[in-house]
Protein backbone atom coordinates (compact mmCIF):
# COMPACT_ATOMS: atom_id res chain seq x y z
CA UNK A 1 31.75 20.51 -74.50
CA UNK A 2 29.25 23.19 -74.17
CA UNK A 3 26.66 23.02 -71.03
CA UNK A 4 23.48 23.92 -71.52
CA UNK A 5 21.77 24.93 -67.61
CA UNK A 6 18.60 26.35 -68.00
CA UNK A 7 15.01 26.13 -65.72
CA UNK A 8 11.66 26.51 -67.37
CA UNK A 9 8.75 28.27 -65.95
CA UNK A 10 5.08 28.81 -67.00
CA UNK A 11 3.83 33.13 -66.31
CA UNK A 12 1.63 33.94 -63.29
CA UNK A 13 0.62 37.37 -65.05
CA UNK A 14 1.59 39.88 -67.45
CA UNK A 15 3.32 42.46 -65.18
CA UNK A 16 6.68 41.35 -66.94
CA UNK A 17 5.70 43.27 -70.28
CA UNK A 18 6.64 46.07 -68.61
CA UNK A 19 9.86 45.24 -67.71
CA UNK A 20 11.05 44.01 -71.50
CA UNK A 21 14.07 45.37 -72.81
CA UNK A 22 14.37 43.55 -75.73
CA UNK A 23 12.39 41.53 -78.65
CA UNK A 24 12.78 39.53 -81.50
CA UNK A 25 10.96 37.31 -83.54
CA UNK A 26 12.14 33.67 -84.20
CA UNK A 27 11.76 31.09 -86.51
CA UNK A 28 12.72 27.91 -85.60
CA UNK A 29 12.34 24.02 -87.11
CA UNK A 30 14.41 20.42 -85.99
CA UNK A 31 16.24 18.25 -88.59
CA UNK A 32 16.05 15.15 -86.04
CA UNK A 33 11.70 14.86 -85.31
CA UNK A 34 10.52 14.62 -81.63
CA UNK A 35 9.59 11.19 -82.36
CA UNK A 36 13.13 10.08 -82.93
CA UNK A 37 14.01 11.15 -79.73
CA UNK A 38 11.13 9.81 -77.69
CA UNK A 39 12.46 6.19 -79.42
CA UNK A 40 15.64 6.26 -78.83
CA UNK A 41 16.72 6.33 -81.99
CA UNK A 42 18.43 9.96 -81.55
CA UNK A 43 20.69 10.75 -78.77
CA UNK A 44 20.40 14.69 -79.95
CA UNK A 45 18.33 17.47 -81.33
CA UNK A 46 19.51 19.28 -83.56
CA UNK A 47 17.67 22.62 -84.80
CA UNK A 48 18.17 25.60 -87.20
CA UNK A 49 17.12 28.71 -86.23
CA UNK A 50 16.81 32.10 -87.84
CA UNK A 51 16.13 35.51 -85.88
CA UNK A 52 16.80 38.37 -88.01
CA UNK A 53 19.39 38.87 -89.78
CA UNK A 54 21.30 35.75 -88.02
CA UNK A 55 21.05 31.85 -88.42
CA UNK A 56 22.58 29.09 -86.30
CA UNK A 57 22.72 25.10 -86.09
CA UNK A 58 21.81 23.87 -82.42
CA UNK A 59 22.57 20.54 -80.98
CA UNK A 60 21.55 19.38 -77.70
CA UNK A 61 21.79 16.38 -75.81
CA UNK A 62 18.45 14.23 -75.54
CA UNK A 63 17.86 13.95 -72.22
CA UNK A 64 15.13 15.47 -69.76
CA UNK A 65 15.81 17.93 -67.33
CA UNK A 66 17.72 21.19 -66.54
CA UNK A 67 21.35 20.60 -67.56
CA UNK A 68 22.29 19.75 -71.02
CA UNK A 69 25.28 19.27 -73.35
CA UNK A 70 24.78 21.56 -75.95
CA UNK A 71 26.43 23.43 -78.68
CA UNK A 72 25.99 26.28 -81.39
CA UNK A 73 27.52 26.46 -84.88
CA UNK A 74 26.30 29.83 -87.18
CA UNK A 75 25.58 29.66 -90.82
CA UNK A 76 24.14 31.30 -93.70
CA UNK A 77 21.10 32.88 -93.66
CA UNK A 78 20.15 31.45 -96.49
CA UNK A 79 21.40 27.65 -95.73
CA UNK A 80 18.76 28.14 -92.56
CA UNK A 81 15.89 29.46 -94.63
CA UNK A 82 16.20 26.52 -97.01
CA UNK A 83 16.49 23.81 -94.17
CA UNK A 84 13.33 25.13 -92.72
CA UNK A 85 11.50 24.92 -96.14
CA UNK A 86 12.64 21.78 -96.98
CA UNK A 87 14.59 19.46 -94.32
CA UNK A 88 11.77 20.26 -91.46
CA UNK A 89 8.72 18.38 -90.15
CA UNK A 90 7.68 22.10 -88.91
CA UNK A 91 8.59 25.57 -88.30
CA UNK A 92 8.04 27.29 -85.03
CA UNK A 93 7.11 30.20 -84.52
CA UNK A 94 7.36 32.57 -81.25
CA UNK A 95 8.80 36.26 -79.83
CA UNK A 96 10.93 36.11 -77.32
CA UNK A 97 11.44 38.70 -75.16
CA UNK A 98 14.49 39.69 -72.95
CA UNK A 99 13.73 40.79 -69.04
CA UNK A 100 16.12 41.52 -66.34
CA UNK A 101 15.79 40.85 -62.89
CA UNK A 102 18.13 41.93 -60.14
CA UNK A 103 20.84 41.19 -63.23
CA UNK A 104 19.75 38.02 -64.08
CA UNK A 105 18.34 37.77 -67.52
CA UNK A 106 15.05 35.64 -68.06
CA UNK A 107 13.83 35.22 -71.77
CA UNK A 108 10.29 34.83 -72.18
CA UNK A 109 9.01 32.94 -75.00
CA UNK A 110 5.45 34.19 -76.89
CA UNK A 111 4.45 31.49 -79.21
CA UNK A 112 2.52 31.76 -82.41
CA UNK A 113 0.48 29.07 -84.81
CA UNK A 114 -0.59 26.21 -83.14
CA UNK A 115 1.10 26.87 -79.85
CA UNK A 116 -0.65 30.40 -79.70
CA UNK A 117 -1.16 31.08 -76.36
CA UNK A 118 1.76 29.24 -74.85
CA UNK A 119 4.03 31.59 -72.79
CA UNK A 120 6.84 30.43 -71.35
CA UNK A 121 10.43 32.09 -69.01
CA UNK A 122 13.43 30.34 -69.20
CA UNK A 123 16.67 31.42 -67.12
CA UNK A 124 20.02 30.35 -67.78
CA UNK A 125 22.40 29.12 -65.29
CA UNK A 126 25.74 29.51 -64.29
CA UNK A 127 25.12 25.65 -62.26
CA UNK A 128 22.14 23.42 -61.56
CA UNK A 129 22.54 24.30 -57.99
CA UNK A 130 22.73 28.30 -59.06
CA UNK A 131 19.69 31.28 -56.61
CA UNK A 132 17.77 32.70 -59.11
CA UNK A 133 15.19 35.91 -58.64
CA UNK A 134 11.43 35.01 -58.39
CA UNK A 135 9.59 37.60 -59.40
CA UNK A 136 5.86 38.10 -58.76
CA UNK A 137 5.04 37.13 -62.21
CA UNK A 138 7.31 33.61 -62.31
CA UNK A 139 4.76 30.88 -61.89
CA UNK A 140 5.02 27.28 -61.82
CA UNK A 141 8.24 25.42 -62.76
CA UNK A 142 7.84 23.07 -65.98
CA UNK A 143 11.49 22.22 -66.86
CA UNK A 144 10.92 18.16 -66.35
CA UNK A 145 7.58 17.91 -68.66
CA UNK A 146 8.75 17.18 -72.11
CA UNK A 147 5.83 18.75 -73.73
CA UNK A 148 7.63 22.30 -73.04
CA UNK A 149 10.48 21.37 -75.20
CA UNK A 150 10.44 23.36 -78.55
CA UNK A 151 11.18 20.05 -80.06
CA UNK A 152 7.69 18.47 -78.98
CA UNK A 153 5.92 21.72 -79.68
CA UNK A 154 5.76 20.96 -83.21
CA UNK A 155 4.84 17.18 -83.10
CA UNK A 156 1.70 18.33 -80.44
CA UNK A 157 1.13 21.64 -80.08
CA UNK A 158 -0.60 23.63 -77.40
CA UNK A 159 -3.55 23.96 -79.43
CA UNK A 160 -3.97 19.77 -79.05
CA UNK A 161 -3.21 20.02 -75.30
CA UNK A 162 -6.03 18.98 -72.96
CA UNK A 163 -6.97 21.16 -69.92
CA UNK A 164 -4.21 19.03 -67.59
CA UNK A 165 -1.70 19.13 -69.93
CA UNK A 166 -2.46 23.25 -69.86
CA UNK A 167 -2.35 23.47 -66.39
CA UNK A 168 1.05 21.34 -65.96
CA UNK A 169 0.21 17.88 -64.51
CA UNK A 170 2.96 15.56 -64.65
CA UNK A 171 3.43 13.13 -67.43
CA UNK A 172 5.95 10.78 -68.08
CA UNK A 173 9.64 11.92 -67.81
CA UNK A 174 11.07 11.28 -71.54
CA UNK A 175 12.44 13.74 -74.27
């Protein structure tokens, strides 16, 4: 079984532009809906994403927090453009943009559409327990609020949040 161990941070600046060594644009939708996993009624989400030239099928395990079982299967490019068309509630949309610090990758997610304005770093992990750089521009740490997931960015988007949802109060600890 893959293991998915990743953190989730909100940006304290823009000084990490000028560190990017990499972008690409992404296009992503979810063939199980947020609100099947906030019932229950899902025990996984499962998304197809396209950047590029490649495509993939994405399955992680429902649950809140920073480790996850997850798991990656490629396929066509054009089996991924027709399941966003046609098997997805919505398509999101975002740049993500590759930064290393002292060797330890963080990818930083621009989002587009509705969730314009939404910037978010993620770093992988080799264990939950794992040191990490924190750069100057790393801000506050948003890997147990739900609404960060990609999954619950299309059901309510960051154009919908309130100001305390912006800012990163707490809210209730489900998928």
């Amino acid at each position: 079984m893959g293991i998915e161990i990743e953190r989730k941070f909100l940006l304290g600046d823009d000084s990490w532009r000028d560190a990017v060594t990499e972008s690409e644009r992404i296009a992503q939708g979810y063939l199980v809906s947020a609100q099947a996993l906030h019932d229950g009624t899902a025990r996984a989400s499962v998304r197809v994403r396209r950047t590029g030239e490649r495509a993939w099928l994405n399955i992680k395990s429902a649950q809140l927090g920073i480790e996850r079982a997850e798991f990656e299967y490629p396929v066509p490019i054009a089996d991924a453009e027709q399941m966003l068309a046609e098997l997805c509630d919505g398509v999101l949309q975002k740049i993500r943009h590759h930064v290393t610090v002292d060797g330890v990758l963080f990818e930083i997610d621009e989002f587009f559409g509705e969730n314009a304005g939404l910037v978010v770093a993620e770093v992988e992990l080799p264990s939950t327990d794992a040191s990490f750089p924190r750069p100057a521009w790393l801000g506050r740490e948003v890997s147990h609020l739900a609404r960060y997931y990609n999954v619950n960015l299309i059901a309510h988007p960051y154009a919908r949040w309130t100001s305390d949802e912006r800012q990163a109060a707490g809210e209730p600890t489900s998928c």
